[in-house]
Protein backbone atom coordinates (compact mmCIF):
# COMPACT_ATOMS: atom_id res chain seq x y z
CA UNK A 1 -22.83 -9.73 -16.75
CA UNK A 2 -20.35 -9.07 -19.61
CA UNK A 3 -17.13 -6.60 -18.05
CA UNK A 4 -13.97 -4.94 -19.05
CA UNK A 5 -11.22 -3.20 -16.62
CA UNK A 6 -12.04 -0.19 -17.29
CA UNK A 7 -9.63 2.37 -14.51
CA UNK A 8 -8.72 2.31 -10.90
CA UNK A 9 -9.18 5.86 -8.81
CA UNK A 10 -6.67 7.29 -6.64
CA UNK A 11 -7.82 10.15 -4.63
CA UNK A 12 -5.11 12.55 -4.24
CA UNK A 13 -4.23 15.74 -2.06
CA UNK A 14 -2.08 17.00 -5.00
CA UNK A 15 -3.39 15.49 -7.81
CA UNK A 16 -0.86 17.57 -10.23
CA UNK A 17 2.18 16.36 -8.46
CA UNK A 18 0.64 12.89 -7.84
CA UNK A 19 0.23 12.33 -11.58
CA UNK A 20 3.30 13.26 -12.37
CA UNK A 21 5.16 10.97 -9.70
CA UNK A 22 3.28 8.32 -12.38
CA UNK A 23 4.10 9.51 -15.39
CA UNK A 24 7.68 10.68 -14.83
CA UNK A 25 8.67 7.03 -12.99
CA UNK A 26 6.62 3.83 -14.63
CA UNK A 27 5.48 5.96 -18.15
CA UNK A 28 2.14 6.54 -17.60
CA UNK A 29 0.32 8.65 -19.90
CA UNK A 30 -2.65 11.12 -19.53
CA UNK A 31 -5.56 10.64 -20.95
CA UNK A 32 -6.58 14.16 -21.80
CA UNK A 33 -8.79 16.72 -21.06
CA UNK A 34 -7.96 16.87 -17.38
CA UNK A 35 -11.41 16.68 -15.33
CA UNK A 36 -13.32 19.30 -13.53
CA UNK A 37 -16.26 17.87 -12.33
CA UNK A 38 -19.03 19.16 -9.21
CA UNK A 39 -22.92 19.93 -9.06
CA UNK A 40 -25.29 18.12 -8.12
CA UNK A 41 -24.55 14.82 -10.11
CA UNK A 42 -21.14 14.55 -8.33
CA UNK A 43 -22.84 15.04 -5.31
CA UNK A 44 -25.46 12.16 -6.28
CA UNK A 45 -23.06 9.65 -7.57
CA UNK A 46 -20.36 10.40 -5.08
CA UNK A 47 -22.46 10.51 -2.22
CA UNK A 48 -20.49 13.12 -0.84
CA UNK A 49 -22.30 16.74 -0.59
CA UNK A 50 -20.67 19.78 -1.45
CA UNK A 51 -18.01 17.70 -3.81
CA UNK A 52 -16.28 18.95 -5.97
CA UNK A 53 -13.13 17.28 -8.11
CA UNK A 54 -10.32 17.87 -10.37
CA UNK A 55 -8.01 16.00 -12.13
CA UNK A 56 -6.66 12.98 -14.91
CA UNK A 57 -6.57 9.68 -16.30
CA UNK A 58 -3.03 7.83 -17.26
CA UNK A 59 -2.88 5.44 -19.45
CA UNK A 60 -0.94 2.49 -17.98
CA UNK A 61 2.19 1.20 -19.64
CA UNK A 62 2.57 -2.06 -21.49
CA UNK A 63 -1.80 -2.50 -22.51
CA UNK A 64 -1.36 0.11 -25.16
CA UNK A 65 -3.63 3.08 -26.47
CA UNK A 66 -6.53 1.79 -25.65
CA UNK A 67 -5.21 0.00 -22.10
CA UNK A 68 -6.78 0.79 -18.89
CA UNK A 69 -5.77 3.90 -16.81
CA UNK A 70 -5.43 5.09 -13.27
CA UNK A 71 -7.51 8.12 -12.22
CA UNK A 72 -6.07 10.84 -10.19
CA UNK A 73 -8.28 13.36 -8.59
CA UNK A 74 -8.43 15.40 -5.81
CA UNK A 75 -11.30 16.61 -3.81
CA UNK A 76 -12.13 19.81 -2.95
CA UNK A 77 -12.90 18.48 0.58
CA UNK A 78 -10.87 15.50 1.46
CA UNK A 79 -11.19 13.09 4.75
CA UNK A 80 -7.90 12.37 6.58
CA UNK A 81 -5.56 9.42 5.45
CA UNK A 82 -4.91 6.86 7.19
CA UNK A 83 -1.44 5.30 7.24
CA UNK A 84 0.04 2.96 4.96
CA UNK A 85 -0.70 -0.90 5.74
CA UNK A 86 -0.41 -3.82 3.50
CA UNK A 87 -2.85 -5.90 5.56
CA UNK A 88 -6.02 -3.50 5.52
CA UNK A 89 -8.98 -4.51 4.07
CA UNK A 90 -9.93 -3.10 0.46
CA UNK A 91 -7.42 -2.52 -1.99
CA UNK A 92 -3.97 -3.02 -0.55
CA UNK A 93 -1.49 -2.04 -4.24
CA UNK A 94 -0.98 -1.07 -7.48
CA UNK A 95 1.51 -3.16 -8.96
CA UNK A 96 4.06 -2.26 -11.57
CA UNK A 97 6.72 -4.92 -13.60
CA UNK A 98 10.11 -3.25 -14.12
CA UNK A 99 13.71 -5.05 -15.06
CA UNK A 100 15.47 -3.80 -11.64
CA UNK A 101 13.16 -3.84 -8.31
CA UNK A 102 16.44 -2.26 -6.37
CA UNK A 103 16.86 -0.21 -8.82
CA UNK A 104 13.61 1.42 -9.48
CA UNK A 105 13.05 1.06 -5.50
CA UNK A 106 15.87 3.52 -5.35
CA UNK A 107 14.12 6.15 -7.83
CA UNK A 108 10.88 5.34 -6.06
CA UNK A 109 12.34 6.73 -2.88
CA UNK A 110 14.24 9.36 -4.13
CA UNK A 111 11.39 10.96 -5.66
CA UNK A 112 9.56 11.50 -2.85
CA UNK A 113 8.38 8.12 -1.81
CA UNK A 114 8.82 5.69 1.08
CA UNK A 115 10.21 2.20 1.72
CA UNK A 116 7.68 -0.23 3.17
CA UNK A 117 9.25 -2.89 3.14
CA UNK A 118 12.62 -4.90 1.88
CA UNK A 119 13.65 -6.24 -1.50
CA UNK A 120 12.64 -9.77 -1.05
CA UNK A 121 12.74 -13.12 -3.81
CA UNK A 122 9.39 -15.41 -3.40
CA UNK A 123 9.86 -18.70 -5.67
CA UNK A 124 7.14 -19.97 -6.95
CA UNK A 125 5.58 -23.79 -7.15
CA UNK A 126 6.07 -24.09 -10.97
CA UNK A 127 9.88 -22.93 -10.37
CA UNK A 128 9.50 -19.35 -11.36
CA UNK A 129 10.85 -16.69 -9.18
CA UNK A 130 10.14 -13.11 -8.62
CA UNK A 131 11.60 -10.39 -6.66
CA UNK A 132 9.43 -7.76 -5.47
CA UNK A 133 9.17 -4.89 -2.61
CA UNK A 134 6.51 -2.67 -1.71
CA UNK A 135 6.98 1.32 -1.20
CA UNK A 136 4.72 4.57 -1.13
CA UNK A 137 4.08 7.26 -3.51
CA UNK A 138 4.69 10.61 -2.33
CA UNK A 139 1.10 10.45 -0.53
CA UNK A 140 1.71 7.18 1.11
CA UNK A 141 -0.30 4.89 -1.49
CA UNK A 142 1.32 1.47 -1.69
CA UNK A 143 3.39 0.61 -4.77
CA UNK A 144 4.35 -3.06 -5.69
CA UNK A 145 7.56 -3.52 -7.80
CA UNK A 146 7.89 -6.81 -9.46
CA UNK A 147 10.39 -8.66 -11.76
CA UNK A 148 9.41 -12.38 -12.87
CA UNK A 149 12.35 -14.95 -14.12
CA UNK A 150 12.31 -18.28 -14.64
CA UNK A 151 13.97 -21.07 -12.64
């Protein structure tokens, strides 16, 4: 089998504001048209009867116009969220680079998101370092912030 990374999906409960968490902090950029998708396909491919969706794709900084996006929709029938846990199975983080992981940690939380955990420096065994934290989004979906340097 030949792939590509193609996008990751985030279901949201307010896609809108969700989004725009994204593209107003790490300069993401939507994809448009904005999506408004149900019937009976949705309901096939989904597996989830009833469903209905809205919402759109941002194109991730840094892989340019043709780079990979995220996918925020929302449901028009939702299941409830479980907390926030690094350690559960499936996918644990997005991960974004910036220059200042206190820094953007800081305008992480201020716009609506939480601290998981601390600032932290892991060195690696080839004598690189990085300093990285995780937080939430606004909805509680873990956020990695990195920042690589050299020994």
């Amino acid at each position: 089998m030949k792939a590509r990374y193609g996008h990751t999906n985030l279901v949201a409960r307010d896609w809108r504001r969700l989004a725009g968490f994204y593209v107003d902090l790490f300069g993401c950029e939507p994809v448009p048209p904005e999506r408004d998708y149900r019937g009976l396909v949705l309901e096939a491919g989904t597996g989830v009867p009833g469903s209905g969706l809205r919402g759109v794709h941002l194109r991730l900084p840094g892989h340019g116009a043709h780079g990979p996006t995220l996918e925020v929709y929302g449901y028009d029938h939702e299941e409830s969220a479980l907390p926030p846990a690094a350690n559960r199975p499936g996918w644990g983080h997005i991960a974004f680079a910036v220059d200042d992981v206190p820094r953007a940690r800081a305008e992480v939380l201020d716009a609506g998101g939480s601290a998981v955990g601390e600032v932290v420096t892991t060195h690696t065994d080839d004598g690189r370092s990085v300093t990285w934290c995780y937080v939430t989004d606004p909805e509680g979906n873990i956020v990695e912030l990195q920042a690589w340097s050299d020994a």
